[in-house]
PDB file of N, CA and C in Angstrom:
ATOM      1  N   UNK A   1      48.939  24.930  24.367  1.00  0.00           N
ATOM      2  CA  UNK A   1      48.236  25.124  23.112  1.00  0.00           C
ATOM      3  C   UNK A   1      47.356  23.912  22.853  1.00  0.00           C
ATOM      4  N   UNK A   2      46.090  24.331  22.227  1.00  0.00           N
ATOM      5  CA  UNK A   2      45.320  23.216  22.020  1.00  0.00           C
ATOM      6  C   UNK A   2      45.477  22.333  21.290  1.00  0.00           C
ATOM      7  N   UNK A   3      45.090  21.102  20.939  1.00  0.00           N
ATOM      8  CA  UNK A   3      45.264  19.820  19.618  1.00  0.00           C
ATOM      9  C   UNK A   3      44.620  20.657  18.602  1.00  0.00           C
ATOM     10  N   UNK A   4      45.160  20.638  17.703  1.00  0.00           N
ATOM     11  CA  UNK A   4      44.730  20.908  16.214  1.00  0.00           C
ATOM     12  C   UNK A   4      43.808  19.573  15.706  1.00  0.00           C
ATOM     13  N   UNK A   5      42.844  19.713  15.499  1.00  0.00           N
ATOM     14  CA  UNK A   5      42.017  18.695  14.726  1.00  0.00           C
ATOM     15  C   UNK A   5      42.017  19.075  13.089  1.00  0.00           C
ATOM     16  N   UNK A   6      42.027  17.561  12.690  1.00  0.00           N
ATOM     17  CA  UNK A   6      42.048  17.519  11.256  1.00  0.00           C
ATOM     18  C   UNK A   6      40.680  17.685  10.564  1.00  0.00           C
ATOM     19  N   UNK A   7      40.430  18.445   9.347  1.00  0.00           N
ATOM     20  CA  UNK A   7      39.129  18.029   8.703  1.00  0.00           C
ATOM     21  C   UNK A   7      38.124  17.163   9.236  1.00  0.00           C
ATOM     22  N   UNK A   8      38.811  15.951   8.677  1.00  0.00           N
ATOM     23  CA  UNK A   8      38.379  14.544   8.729  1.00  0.00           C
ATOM     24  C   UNK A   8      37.760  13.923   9.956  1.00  0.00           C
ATOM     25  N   UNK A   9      38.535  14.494  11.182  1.00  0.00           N
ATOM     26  CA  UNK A   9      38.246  14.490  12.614  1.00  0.00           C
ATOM     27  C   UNK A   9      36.947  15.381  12.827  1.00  0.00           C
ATOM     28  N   UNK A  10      37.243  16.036  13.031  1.00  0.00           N
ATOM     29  CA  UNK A  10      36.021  17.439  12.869  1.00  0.00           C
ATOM     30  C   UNK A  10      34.679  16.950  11.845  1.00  0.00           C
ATOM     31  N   UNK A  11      34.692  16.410  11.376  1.00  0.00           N
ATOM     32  CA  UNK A  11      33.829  15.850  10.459  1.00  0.00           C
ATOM     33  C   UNK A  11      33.020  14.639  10.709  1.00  0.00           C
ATOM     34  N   UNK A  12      33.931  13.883  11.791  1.00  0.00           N
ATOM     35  CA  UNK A  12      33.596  13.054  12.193  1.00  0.00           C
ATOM     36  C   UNK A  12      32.554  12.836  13.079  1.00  0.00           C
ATOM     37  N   UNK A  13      33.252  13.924  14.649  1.00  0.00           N
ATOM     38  CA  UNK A  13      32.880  14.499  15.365  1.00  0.00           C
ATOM     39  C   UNK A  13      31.523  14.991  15.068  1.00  0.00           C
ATOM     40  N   UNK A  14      31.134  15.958  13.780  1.00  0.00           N
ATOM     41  CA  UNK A  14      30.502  16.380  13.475  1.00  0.00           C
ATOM     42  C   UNK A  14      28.893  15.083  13.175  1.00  0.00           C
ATOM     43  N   UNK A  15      29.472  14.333  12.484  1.00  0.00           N
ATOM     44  CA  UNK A  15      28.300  12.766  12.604  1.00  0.00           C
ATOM     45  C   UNK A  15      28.128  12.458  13.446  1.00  0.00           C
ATOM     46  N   UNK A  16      29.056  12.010  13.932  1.00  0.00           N
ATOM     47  CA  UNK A  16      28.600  11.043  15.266  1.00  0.00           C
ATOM     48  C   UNK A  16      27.806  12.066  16.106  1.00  0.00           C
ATOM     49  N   UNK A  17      27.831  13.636  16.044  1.00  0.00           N
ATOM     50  CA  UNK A  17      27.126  14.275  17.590  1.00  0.00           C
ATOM     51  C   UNK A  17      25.847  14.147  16.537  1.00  0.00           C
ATOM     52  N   UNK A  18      26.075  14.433  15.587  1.00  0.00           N
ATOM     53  CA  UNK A  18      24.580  14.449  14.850  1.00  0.00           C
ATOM     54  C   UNK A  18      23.486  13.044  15.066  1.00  0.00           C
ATOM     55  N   UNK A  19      24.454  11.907  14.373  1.00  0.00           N
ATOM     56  CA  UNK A  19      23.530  10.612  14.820  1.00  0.00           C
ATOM     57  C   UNK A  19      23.213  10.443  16.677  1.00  0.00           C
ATOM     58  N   UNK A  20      24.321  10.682  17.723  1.00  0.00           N
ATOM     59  CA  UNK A  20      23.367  10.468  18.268  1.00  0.00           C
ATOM     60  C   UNK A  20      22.561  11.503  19.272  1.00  0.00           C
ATOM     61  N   UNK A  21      22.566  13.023  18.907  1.00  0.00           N
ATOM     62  CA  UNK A  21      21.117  13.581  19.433  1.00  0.00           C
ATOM     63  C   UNK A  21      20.051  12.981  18.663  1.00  0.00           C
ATOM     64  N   UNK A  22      19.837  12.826  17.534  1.00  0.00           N
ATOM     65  CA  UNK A  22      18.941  12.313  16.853  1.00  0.00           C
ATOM     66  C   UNK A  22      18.576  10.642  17.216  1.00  0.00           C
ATOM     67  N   UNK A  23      19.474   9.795  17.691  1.00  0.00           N
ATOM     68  CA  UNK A  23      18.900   8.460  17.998  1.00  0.00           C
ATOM     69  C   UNK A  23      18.311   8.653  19.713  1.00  0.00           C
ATOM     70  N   UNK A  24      19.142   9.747  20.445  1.00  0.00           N
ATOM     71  CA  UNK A  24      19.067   9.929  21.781  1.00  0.00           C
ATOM     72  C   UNK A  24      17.463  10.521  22.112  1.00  0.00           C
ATOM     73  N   UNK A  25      17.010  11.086  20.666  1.00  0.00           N
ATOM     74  CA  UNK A  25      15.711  11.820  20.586  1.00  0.00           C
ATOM     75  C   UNK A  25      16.046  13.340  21.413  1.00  0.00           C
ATOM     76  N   UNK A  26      16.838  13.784  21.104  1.00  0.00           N
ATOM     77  CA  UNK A  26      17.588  15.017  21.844  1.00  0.00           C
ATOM     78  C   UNK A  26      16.969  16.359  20.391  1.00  0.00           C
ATOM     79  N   UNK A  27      16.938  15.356  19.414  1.00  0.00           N
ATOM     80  CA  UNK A  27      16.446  16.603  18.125  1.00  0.00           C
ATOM     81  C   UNK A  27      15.813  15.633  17.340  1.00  0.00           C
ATOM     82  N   UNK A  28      14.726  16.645  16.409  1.00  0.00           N
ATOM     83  CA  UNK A  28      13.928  15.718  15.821  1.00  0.00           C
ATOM     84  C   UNK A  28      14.524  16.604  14.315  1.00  0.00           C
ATOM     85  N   UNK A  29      14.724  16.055  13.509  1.00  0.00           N
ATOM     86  CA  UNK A  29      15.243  16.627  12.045  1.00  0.00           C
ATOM     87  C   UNK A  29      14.382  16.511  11.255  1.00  0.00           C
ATOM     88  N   UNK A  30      14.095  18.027  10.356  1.00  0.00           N
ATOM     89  CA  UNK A  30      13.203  17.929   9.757  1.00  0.00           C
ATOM     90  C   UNK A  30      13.751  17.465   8.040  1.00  0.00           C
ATOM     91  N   UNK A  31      15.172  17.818   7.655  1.00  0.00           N
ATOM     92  CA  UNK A  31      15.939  17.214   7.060  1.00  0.00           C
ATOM     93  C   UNK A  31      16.321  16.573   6.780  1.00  0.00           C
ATOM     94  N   UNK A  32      18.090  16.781   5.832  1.00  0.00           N
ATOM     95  CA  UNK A  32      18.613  14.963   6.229  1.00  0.00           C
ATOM     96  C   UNK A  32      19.672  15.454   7.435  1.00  0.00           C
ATOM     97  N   UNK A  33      19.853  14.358   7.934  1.00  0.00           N
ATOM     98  CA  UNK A  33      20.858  14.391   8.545  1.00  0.00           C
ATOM     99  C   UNK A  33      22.135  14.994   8.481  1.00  0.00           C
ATOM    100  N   UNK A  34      22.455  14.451   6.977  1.00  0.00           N
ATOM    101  CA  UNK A  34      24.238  14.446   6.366  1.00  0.00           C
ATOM    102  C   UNK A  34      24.068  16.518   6.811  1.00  0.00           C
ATOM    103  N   UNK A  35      22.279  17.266   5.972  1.00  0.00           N
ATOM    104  CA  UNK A  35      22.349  18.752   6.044  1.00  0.00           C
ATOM    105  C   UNK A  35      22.950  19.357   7.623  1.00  0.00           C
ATOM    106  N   UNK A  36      22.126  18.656   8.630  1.00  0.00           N
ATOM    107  CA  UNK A  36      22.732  18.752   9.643  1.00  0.00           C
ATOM    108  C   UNK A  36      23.902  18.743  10.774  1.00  0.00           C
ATOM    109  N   UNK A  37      24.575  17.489  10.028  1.00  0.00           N
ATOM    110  CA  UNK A  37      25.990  17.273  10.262  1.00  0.00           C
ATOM    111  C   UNK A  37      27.123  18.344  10.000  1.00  0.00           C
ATOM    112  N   UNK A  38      26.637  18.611   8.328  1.00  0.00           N
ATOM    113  CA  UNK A  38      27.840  19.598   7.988  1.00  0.00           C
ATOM    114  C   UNK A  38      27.222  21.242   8.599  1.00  0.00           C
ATOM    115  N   UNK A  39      26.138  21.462   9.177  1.00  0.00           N
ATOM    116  CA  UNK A  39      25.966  22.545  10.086  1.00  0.00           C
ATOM    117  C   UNK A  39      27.310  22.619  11.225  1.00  0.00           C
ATOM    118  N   UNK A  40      26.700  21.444  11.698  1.00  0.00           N
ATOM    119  CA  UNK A  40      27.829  21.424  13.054  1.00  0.00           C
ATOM    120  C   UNK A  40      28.964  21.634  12.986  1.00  0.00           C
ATOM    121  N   UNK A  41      29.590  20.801  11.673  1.00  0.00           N
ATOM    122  CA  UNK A  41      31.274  20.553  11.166  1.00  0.00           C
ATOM    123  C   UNK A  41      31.132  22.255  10.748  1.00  0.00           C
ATOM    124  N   UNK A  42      30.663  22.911  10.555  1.00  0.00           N
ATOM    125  CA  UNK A  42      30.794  24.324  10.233  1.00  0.00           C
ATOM    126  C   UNK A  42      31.003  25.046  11.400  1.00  0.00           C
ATOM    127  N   UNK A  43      30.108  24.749  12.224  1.00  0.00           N
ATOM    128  CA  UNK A  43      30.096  25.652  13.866  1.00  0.00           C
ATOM    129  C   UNK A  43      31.223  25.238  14.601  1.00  0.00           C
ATOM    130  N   UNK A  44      31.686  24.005  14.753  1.00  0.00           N
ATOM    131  CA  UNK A  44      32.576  23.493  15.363  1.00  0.00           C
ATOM    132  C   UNK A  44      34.176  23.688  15.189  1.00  0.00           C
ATOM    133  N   UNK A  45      34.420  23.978  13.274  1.00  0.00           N
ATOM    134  CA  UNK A  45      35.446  24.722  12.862  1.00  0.00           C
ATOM    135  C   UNK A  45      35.387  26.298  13.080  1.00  0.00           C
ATOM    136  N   UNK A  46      34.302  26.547  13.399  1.00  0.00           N
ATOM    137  CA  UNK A  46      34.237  28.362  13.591  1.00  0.00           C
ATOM    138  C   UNK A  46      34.589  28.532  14.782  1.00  0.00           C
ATOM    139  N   UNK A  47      34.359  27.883  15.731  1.00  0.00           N
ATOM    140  CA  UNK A  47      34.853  27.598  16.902  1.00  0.00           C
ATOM    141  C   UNK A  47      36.482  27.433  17.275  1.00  0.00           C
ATOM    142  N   UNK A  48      37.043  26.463  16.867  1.00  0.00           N
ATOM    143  CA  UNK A  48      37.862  26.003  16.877  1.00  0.00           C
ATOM    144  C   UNK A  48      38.938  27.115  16.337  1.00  0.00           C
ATOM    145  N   UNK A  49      38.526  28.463  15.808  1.00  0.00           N
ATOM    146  CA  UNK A  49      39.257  29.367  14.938  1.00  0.00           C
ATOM    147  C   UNK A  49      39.126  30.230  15.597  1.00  0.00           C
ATOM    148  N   UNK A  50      38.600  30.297  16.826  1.00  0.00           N
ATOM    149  CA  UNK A  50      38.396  31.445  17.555  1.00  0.00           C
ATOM    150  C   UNK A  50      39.483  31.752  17.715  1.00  0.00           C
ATOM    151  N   UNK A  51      40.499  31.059  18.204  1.00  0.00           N
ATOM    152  CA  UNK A  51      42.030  31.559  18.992  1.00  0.00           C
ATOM    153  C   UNK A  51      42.778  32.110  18.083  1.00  0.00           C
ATOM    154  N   UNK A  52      42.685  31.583  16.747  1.00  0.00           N
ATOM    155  CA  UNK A  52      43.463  32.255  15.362  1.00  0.00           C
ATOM    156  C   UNK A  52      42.935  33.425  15.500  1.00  0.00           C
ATOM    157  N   UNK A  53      41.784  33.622  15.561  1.00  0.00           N
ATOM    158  CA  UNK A  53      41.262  35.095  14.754  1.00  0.00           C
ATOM    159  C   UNK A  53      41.329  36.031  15.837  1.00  0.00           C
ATOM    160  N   UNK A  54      41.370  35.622  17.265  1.00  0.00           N
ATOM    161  CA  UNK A  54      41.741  36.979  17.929  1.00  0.00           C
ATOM    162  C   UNK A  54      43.451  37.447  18.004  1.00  0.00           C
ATOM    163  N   UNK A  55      44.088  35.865  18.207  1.00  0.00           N
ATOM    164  CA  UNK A  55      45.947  36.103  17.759  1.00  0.00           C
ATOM    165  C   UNK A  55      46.027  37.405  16.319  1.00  0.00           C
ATOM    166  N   UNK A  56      44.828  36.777  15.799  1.00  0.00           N
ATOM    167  CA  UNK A  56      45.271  38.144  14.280  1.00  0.00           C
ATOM    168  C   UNK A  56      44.998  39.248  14.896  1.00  0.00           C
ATOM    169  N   UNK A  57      44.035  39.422  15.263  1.00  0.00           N
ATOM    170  CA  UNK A  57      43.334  40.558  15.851  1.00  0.00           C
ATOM    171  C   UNK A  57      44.092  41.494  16.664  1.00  0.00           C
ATOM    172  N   UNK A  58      45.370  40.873  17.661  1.00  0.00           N
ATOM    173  CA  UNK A  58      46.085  41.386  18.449  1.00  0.00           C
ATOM    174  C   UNK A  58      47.350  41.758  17.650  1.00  0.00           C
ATOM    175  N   UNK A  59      47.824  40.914  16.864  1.00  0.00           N
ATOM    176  CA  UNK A  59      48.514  41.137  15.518  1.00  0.00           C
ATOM    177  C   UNK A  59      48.321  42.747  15.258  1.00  0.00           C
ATOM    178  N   UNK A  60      47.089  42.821  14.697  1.00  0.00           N
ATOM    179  CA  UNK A  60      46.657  43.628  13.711  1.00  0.00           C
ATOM    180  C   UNK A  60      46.438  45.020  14.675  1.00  0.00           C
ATOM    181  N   UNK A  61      46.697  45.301  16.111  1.00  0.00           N
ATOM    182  CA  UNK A  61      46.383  46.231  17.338  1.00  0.00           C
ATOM    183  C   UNK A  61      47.977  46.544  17.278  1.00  0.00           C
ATOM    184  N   UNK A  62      48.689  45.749  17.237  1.00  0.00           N
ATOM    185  CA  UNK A  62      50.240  46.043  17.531  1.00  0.00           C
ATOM    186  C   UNK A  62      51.223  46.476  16.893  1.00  0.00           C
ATOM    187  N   UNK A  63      50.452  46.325  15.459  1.00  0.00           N
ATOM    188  CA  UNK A  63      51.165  47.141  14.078  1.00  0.00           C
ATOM    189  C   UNK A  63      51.039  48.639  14.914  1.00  0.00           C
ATOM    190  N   UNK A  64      50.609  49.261  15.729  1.00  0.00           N
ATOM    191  CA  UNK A  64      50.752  50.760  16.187  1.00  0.00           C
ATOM    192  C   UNK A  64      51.479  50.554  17.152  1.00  0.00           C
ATOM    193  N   UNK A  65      52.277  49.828  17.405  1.00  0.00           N
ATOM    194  CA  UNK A  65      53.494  50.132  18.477  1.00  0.00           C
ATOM    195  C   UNK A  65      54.722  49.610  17.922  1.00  0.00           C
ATOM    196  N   UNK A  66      54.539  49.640  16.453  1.00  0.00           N
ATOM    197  CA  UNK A  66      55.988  48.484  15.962  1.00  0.00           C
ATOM    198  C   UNK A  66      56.953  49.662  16.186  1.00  0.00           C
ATOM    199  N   UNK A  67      57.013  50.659  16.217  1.00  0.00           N
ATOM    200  CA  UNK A  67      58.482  51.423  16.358  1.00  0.00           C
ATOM    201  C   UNK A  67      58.586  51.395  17.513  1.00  0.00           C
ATOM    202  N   UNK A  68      57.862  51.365  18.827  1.00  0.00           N
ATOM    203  CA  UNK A  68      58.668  51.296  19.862  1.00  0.00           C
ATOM    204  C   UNK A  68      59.032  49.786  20.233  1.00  0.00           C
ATOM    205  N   UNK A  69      58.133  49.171  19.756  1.00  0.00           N
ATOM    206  CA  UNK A  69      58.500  47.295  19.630  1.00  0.00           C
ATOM    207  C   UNK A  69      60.072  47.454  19.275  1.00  0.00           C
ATOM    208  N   UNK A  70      60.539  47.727  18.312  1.00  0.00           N
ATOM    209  CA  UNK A  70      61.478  47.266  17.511  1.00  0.00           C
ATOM    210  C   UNK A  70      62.617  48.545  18.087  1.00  0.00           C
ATOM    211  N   UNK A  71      62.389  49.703  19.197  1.00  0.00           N
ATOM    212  CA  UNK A  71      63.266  50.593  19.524  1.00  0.00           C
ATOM    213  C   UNK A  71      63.439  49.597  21.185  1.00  0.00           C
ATOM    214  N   UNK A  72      62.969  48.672  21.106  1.00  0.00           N
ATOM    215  CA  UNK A  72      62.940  47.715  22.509  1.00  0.00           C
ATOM    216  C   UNK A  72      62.617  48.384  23.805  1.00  0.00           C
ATOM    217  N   UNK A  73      61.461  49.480  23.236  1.00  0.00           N
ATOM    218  CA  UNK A  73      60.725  50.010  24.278  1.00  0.00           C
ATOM    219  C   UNK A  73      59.539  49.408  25.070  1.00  0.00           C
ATOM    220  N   UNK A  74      58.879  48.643  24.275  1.00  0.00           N
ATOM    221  CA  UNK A  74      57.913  47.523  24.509  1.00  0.00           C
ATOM    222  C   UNK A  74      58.058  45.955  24.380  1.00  0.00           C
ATOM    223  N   UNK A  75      58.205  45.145  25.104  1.00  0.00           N
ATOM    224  CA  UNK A  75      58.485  43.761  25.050  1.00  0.00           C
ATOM    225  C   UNK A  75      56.824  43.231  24.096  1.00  0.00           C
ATOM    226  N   UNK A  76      57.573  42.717  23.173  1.00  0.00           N
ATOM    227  CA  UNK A  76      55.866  42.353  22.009  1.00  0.00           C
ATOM    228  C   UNK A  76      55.742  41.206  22.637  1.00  0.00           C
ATOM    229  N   UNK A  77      55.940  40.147  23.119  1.00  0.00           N
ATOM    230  CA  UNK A  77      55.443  39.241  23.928  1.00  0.00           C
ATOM    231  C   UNK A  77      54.886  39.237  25.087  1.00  0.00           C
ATOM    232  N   UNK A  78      54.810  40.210  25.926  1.00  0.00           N
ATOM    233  CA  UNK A  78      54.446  40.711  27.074  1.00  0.00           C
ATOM    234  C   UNK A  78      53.269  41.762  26.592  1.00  0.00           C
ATOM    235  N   UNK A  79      53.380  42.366  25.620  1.00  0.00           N
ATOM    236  CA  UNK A  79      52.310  43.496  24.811  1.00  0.00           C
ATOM    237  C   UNK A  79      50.893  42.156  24.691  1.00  0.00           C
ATOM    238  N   UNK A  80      51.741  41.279  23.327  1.00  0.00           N
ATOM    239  CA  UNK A  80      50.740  40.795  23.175  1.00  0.00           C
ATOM    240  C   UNK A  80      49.942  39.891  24.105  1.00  0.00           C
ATOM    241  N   UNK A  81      50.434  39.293  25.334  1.00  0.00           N
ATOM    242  CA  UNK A  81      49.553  38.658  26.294  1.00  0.00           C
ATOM    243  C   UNK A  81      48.778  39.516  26.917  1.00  0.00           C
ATOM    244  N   UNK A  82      48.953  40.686  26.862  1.00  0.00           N
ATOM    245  CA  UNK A  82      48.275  41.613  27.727  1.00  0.00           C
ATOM    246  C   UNK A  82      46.840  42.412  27.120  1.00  0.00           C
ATOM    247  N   UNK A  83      47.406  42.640  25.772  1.00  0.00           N
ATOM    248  CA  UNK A  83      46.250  42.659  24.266  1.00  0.00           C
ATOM    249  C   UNK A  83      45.242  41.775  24.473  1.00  0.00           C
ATOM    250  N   UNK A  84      45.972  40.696  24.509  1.00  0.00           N
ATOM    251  CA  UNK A  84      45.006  38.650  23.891  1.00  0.00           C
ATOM    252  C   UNK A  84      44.437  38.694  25.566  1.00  0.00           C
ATOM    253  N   UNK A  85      44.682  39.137  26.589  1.00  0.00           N
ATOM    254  CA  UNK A  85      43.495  38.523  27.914  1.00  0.00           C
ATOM    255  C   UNK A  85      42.648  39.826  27.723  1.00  0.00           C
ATOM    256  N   UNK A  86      42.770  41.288  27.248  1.00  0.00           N
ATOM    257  CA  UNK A  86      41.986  42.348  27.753  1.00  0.00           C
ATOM    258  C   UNK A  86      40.818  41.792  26.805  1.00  0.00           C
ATOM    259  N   UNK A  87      40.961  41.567  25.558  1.00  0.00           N
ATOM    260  CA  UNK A  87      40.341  41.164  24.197  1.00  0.00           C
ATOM    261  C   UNK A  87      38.985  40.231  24.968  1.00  0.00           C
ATOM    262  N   UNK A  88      40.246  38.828  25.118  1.00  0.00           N
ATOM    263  CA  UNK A  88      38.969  37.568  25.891  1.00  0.00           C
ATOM    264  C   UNK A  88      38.080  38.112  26.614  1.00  0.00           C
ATOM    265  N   UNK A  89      38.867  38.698  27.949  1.00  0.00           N
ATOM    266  CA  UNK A  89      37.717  39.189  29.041  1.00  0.00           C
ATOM    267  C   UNK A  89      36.541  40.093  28.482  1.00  0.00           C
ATOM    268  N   UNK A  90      37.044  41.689  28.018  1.00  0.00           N
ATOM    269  CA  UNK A  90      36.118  41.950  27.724  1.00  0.00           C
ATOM    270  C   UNK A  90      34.784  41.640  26.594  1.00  0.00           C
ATOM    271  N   UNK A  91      35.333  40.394  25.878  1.00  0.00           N
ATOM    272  CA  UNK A  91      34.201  40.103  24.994  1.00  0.00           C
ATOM    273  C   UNK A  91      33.794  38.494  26.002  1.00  0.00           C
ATOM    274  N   UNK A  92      34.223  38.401  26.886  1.00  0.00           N
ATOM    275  CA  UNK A  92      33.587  36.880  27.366  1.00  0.00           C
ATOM    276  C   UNK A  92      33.953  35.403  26.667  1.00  0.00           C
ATOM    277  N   UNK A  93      35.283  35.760  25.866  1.00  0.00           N
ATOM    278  CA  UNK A  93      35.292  34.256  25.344  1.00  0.00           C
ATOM    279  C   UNK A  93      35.961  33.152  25.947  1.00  0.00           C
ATOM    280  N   UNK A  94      35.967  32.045  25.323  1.00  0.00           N
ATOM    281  CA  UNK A  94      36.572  30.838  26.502  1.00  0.00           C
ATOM    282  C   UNK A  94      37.480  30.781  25.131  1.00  0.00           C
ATOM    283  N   UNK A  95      39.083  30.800  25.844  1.00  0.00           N
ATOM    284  CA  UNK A  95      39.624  29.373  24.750  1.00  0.00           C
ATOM    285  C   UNK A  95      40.327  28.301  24.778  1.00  0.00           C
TER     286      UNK A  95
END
């Protein structure tokens, strides 16, 4: 499982990539900066939530097998790994 980053981290992260494409001359800002920063700290937490939101997602697929889940016809841990890779692959995500 991945490190959980804090706010504060993520935020950080989020400046520092900002200051240096902008000192690196990698982007020219037509803004301020700080507007730009909290872009990233936005993309970077949307990111970072990817793995939550498809875990729900597979969650939310498996509520239609809870009676045989729970008649121990289907192993839900074995269901759900099998849910969570068809999901990744066919949409192409990394996590």
């Amino acid at each position: 499982r991945a490190m959980r980053l804090s706010k504060e981290r993520v935020r950080h992260m989020a400046e520092s990539l900002a200051e240096h494409l902008q000192a690196d001359g990698h982007i020219a800002l037509t803004g301020e900066r700080r507007t730009f920063a909290e872009d990233l700290e936005q993309a970077i937490t949307h990111e970072l939530s990817l793995e939550d939101r498809v875990n729900e997602e597979v969650r939310q697929l498996l509520k239609a097998y809870e009676q045989q889940i729970e008649q121990g016809q289907v192993d839900y841990q074995k269901m759900f790994q099998m849910v969570k890779q068809k999901l990744v692959r066919e949409r192409g995500l990394i996590l």
